[in-house]
N, C-alpha and C. Protein backbone atom coordinates (compact mmCIF):
# COMPACT_ATOMS: atom_id res chain seq x y z
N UNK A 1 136.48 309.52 236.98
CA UNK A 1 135.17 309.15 236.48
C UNK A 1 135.00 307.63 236.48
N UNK A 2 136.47 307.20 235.77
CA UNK A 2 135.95 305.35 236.04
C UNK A 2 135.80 304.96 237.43
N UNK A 3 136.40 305.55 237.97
CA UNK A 3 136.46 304.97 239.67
C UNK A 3 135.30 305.14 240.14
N UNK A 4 134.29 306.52 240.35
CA UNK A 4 133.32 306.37 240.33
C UNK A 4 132.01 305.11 239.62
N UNK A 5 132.24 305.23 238.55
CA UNK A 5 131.73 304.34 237.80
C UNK A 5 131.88 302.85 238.43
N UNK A 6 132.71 302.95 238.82
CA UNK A 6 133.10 301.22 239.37
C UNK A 6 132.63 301.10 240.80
N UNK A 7 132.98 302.31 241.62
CA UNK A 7 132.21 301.78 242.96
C UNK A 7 130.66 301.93 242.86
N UNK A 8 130.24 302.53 241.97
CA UNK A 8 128.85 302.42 242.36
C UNK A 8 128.23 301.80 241.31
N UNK A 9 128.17 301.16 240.17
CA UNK A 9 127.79 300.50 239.19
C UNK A 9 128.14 298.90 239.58
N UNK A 10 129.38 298.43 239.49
CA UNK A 10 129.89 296.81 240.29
C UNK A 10 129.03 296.54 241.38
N UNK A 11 128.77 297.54 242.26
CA UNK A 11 127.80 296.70 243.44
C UNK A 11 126.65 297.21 243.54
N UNK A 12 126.24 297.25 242.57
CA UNK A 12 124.56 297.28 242.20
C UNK A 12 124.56 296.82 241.27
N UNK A 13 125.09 296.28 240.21
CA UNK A 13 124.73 295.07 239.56
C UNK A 13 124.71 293.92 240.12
N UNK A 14 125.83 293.72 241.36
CA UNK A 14 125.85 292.58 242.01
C UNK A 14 124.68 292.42 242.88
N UNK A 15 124.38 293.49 243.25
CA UNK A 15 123.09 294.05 243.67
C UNK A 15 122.16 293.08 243.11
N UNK A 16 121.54 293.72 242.22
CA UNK A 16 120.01 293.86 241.54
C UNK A 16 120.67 292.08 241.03
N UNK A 17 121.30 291.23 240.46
CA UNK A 17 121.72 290.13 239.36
C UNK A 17 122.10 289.42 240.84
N UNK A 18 122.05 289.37 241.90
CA UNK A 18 122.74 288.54 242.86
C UNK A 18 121.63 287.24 242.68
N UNK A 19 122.24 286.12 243.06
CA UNK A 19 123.50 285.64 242.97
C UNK A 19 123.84 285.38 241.39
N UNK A 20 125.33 286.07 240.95
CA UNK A 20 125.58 285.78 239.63
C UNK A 20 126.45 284.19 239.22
N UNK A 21 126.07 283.72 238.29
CA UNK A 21 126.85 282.97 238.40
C UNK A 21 128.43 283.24 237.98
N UNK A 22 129.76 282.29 237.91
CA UNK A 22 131.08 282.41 237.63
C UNK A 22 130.96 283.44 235.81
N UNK A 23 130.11 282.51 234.63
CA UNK A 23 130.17 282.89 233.33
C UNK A 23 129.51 284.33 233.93
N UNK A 24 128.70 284.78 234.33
CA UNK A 24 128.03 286.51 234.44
C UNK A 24 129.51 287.13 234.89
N UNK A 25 130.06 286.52 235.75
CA UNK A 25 131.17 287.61 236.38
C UNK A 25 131.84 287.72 235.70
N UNK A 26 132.75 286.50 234.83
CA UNK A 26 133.81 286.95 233.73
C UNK A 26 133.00 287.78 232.46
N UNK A 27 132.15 287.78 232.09
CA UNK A 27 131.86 288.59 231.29
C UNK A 27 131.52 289.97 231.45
N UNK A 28 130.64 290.23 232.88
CA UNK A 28 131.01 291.81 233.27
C UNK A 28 132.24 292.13 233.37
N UNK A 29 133.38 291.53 234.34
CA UNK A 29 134.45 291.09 234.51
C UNK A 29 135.37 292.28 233.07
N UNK A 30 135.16 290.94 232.14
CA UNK A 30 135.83 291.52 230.57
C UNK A 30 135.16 292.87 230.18
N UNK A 31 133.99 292.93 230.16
CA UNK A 31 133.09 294.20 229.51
C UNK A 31 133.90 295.44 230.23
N UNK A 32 133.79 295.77 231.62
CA UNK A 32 133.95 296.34 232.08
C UNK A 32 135.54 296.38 231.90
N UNK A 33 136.45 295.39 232.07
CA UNK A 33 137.97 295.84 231.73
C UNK A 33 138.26 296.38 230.24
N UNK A 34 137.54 296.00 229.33
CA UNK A 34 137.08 296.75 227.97
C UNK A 34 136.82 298.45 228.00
N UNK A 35 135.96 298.30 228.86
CA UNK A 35 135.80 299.95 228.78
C UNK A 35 136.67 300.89 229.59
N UNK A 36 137.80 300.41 230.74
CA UNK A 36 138.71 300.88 231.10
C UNK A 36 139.99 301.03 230.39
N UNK A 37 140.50 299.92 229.58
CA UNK A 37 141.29 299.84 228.48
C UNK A 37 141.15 301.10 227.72
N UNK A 38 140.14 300.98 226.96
CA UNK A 38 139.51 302.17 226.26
C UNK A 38 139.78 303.34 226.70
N UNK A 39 139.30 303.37 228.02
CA UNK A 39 139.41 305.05 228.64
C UNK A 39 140.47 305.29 229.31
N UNK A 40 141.71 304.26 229.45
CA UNK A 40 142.76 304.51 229.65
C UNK A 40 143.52 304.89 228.25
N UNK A 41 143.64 304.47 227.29
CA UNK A 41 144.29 304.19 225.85
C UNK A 41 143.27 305.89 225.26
N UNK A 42 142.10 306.38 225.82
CA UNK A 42 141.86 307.67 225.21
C UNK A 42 142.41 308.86 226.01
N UNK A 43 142.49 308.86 227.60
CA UNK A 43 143.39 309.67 228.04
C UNK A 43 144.66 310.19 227.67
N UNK A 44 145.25 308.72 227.56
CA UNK A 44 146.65 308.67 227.07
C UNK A 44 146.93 309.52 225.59
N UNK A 45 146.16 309.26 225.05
CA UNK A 45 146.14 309.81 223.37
C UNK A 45 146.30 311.03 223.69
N UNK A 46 145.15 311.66 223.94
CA UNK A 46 144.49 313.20 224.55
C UNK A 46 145.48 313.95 224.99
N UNK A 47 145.93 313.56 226.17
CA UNK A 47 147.57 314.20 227.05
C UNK A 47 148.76 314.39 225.87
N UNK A 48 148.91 313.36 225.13
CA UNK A 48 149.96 313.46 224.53
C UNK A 48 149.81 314.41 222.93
N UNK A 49 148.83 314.14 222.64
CA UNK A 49 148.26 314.75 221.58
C UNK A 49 148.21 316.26 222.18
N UNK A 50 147.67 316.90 223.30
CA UNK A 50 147.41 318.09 223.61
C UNK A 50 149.55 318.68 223.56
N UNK A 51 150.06 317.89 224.00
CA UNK A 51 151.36 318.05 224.61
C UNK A 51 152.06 317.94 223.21
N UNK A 52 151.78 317.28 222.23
CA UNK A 52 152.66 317.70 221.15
C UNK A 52 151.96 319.03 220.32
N UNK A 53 151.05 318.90 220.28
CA UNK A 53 150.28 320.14 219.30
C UNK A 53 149.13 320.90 220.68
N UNK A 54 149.60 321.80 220.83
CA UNK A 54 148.83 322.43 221.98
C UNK A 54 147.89 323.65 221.76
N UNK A 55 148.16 324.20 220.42
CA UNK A 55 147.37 325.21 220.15
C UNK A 55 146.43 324.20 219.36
N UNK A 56 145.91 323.36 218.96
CA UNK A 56 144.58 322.79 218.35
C UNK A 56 145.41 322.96 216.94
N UNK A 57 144.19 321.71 216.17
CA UNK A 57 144.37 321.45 214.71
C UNK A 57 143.29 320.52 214.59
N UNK A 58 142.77 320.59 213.48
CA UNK A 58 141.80 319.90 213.11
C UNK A 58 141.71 318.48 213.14
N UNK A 59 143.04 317.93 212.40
CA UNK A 59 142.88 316.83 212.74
C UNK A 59 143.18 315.63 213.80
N UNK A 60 144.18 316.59 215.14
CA UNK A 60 144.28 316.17 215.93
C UNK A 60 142.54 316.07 216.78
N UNK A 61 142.02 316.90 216.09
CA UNK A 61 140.55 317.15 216.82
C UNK A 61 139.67 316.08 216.26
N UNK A 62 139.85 315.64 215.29
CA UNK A 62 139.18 314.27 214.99
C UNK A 62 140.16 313.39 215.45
N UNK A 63 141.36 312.95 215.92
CA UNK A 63 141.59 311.45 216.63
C UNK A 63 141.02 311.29 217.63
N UNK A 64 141.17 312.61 218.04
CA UNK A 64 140.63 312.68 219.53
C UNK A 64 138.77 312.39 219.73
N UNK A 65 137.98 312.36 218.83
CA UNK A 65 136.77 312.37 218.66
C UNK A 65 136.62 310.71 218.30
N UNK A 66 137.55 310.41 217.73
CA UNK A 66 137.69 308.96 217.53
C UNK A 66 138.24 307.95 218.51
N UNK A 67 139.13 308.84 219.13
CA UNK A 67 139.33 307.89 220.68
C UNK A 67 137.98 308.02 221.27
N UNK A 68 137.48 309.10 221.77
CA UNK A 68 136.33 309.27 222.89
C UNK A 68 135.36 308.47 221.93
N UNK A 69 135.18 308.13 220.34
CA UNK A 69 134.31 307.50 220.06
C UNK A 69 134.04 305.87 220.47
N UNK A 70 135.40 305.31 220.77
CA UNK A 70 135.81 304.37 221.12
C UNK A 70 135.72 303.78 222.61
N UNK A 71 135.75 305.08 223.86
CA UNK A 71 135.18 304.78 224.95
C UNK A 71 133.33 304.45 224.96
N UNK A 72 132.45 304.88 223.75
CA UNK A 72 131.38 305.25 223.94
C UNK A 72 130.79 303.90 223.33
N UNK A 73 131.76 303.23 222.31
CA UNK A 73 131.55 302.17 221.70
C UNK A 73 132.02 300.69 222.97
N UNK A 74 132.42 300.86 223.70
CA UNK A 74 133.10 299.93 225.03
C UNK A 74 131.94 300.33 225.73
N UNK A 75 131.58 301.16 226.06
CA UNK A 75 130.39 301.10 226.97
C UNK A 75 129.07 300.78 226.50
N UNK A 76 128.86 300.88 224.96
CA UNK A 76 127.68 300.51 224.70
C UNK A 76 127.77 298.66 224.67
N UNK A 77 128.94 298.41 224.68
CA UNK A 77 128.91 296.71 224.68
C UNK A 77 128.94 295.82 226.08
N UNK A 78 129.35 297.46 227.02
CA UNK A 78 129.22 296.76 228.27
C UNK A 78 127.36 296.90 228.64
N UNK A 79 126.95 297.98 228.27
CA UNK A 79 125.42 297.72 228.22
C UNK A 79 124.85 297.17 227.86
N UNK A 80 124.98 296.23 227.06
CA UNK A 80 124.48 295.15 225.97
C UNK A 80 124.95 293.78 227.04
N UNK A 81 125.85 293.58 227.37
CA UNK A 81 125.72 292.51 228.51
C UNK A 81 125.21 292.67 229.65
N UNK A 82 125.44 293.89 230.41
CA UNK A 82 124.06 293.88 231.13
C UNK A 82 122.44 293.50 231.33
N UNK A 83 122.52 294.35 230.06
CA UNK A 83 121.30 294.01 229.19
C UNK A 83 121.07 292.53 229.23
N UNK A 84 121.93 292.02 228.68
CA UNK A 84 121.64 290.11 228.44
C UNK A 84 121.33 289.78 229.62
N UNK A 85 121.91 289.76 230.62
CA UNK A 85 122.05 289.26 231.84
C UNK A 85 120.94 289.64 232.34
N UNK A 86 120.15 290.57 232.43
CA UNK A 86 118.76 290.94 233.06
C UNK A 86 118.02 290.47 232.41
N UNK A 87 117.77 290.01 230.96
CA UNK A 87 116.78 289.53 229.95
C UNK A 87 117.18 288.17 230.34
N UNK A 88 118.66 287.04 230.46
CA UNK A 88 118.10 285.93 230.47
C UNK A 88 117.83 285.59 232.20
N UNK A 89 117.91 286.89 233.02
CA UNK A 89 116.80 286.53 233.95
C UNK A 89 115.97 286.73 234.32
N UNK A 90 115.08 286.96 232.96
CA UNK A 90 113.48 287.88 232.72
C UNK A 90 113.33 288.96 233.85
N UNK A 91 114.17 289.83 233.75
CA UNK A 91 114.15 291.00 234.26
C UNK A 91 113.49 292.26 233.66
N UNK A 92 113.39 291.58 232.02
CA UNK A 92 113.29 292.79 230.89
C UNK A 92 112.14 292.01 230.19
């Protein structure tokens, strides 16, 4: 899913925001390694969590709701710089 996400989101922002300057790139740059972090660090949980307790439990069912809450919270901050970046080039 991230891979997707990356080939076709990275070059259509570069797209639509061309030419960006150096500060736009490190900050998509970070945003975007933010939300991979994330969705690497919630996989990881998930697998291992399923692999120690495999028949379900409740509260393994809330970490796990709290990791994926955490990919959803990385992407809403990578939308929020997007966001900036189209507003300070009155796009919005």
């Amino acid at each position: 899913m991230q891979i997707l996400f990356t080939t076709v989101s990275l070059p259509l922002l570069y797209f639509v925001f061309s030419p960006l300057t150096a500060v736009e790139i490190m900050f998509l740059a970070i945003g975007y390694g933010l939300l991979f972090v994330t969705e690497l660090q919630n996989t990881a949980l998930e697998r291992s969590l399923d692999r120690l307790h495999p028949e379900g439990n409740e509260e393994i069912r809330d970490s796990k709701d709290i990791a994926a809450g955490s990919v959803m919270l990385s992407l809403f901050i990578f939308m929020c710089l997007v966001i900036l970046i189209a507003q300070s080039r009155g796009m919005i």
